[in-house]
C-alpha atoms as a PDB file:
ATOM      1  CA  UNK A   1       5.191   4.664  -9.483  1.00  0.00           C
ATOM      2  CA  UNK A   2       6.427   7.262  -6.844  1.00  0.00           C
ATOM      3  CA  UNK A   3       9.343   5.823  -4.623  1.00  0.00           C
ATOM      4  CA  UNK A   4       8.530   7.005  -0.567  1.00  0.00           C
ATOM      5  CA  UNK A   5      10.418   9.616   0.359  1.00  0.00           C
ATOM      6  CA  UNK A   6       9.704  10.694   3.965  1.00  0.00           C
ATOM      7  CA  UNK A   7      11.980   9.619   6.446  1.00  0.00           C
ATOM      8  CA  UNK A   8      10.519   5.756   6.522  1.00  0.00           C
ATOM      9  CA  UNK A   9       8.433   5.815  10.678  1.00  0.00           C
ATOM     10  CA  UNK A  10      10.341   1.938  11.097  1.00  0.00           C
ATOM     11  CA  UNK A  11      13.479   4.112  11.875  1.00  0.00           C
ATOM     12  CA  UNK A  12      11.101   5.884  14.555  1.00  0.00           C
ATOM     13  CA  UNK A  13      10.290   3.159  15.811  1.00  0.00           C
ATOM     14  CA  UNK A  14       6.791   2.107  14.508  1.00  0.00           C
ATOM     15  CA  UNK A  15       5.980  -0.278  11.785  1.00  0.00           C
ATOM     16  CA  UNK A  16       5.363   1.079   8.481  1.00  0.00           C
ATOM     17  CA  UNK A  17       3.389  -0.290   5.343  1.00  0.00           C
ATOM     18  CA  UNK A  18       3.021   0.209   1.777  1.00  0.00           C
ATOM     19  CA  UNK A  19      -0.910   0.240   0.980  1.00  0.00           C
ATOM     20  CA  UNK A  20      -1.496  -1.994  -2.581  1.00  0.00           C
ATOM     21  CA  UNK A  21      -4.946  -2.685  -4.462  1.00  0.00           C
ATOM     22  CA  UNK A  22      -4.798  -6.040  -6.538  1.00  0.00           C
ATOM     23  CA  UNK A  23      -7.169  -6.103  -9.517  1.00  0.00           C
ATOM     24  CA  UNK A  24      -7.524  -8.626 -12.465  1.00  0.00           C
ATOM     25  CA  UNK A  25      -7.398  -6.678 -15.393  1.00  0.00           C
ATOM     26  CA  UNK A  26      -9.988  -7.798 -18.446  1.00  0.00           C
ATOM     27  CA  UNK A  27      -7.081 -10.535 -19.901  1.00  0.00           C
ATOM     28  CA  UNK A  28      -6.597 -12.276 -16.136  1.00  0.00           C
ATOM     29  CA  UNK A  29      -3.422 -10.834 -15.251  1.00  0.00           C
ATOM     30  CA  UNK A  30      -3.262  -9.601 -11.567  1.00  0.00           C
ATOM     31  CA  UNK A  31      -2.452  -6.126 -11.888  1.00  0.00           C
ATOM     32  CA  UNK A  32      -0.719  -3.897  -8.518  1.00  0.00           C
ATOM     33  CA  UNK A  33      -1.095  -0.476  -7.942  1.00  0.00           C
ATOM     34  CA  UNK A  34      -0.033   1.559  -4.804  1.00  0.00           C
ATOM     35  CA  UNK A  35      -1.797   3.834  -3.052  1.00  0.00           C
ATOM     36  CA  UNK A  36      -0.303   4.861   0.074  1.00  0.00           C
ATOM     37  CA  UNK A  37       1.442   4.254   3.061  1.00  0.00           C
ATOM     38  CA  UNK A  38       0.694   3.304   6.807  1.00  0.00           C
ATOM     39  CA  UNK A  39       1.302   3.392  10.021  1.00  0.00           C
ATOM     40  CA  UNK A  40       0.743   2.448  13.374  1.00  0.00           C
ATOM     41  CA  UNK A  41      -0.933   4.944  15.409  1.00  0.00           C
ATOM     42  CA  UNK A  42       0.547   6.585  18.890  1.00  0.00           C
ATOM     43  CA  UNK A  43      -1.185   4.067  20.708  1.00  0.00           C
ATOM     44  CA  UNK A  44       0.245   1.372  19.014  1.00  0.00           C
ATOM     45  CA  UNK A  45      -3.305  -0.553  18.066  1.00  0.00           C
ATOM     46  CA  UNK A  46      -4.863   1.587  15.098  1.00  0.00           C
ATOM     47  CA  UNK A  47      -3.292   1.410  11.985  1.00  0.00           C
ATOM     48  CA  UNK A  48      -3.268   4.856  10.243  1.00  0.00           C
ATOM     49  CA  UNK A  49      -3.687   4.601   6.650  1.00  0.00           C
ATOM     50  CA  UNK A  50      -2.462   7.517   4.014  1.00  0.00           C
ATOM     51  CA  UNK A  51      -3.257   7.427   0.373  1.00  0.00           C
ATOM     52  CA  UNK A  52      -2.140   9.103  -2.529  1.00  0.00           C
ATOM     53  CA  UNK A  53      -4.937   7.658  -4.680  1.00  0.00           C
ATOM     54  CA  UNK A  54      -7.901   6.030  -4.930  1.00  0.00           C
ATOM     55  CA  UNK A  55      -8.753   2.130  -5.318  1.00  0.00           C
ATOM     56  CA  UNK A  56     -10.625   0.950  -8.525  1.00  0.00           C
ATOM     57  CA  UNK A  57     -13.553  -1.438  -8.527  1.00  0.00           C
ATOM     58  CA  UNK A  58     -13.569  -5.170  -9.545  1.00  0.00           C
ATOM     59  CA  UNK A  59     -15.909  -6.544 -12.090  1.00  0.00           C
ATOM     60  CA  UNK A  60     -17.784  -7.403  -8.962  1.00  0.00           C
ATOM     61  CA  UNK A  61     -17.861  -3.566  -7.508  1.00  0.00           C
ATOM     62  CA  UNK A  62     -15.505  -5.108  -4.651  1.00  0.00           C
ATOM     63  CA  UNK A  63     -12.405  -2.712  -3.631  1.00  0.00           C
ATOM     64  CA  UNK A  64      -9.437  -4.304  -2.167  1.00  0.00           C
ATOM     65  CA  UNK A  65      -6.678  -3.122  -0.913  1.00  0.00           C
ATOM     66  CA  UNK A  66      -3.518  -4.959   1.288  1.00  0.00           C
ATOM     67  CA  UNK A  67      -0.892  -3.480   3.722  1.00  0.00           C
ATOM     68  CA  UNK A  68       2.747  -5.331   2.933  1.00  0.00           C
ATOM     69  CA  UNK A  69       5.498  -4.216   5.340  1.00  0.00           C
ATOM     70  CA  UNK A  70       7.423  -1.246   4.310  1.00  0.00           C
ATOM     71  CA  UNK A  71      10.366  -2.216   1.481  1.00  0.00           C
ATOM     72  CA  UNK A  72      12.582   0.480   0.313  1.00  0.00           C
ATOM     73  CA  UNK A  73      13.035  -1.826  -2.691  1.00  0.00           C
ATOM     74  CA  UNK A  74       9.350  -1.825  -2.799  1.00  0.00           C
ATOM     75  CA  UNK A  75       8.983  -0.628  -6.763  1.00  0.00           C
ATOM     76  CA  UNK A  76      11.690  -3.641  -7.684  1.00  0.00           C
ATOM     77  CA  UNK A  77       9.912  -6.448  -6.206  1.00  0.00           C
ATOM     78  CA  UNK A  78       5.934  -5.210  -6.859  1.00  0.00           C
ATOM     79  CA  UNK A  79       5.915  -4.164 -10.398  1.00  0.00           C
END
C-alpha cells in the first residue's frame, strides 16, 4: 500500500481522512484496502473525497467504504 505523501491538509488546518473499503474475503477474514483520501471542503460542510482506486463488491453487490481520521502511521495500524 502507498504511504500519503502530500503535505497532510490537518497541518492547513482542515481535517483529513484516509478512505478504506472493508470486505470479507471467501474464508471470513475482514480484509482492508485503501482507496483514497479526504477532505473537508472550503466551506467546511462537504467532505471531498479522492480515490486512487476503485471499491470491490460484496457477495451481496453492496460497496462500502469508511473515512478514519488521517494517521501518518496509517499502513502500521490497518494492515
Amino acid at each position: 500500500m502507498t504511504k500519503l505523501t502530500t503535505k497532510s491538509h490537518s497541518e492547513e488546518g482542515s481535517t483529513e481522512y484516509i478512505v478504506l473499503s472493508y470486505r470479507q474475503d471467501r474464508h471470513g477474514n475482514v480484509r482492508k484496502t485503501k482507496l483514497g483520501r479526504g477532505f473537508l471542503g472550503r466551506n467546511g460542510t462537504n467532505i471531498n473525497v479522492s480515490l486512487e482506486a476503485a471499491p470491490l463488491t460484496n457477495q451481496d453487490g453492496e460497496c462500502w467504504i469508511t473515512l478514519v481520521p488521517y494517521d501518518p502511521n496509517f499502513s502500521e495500524k490497518y494492515e
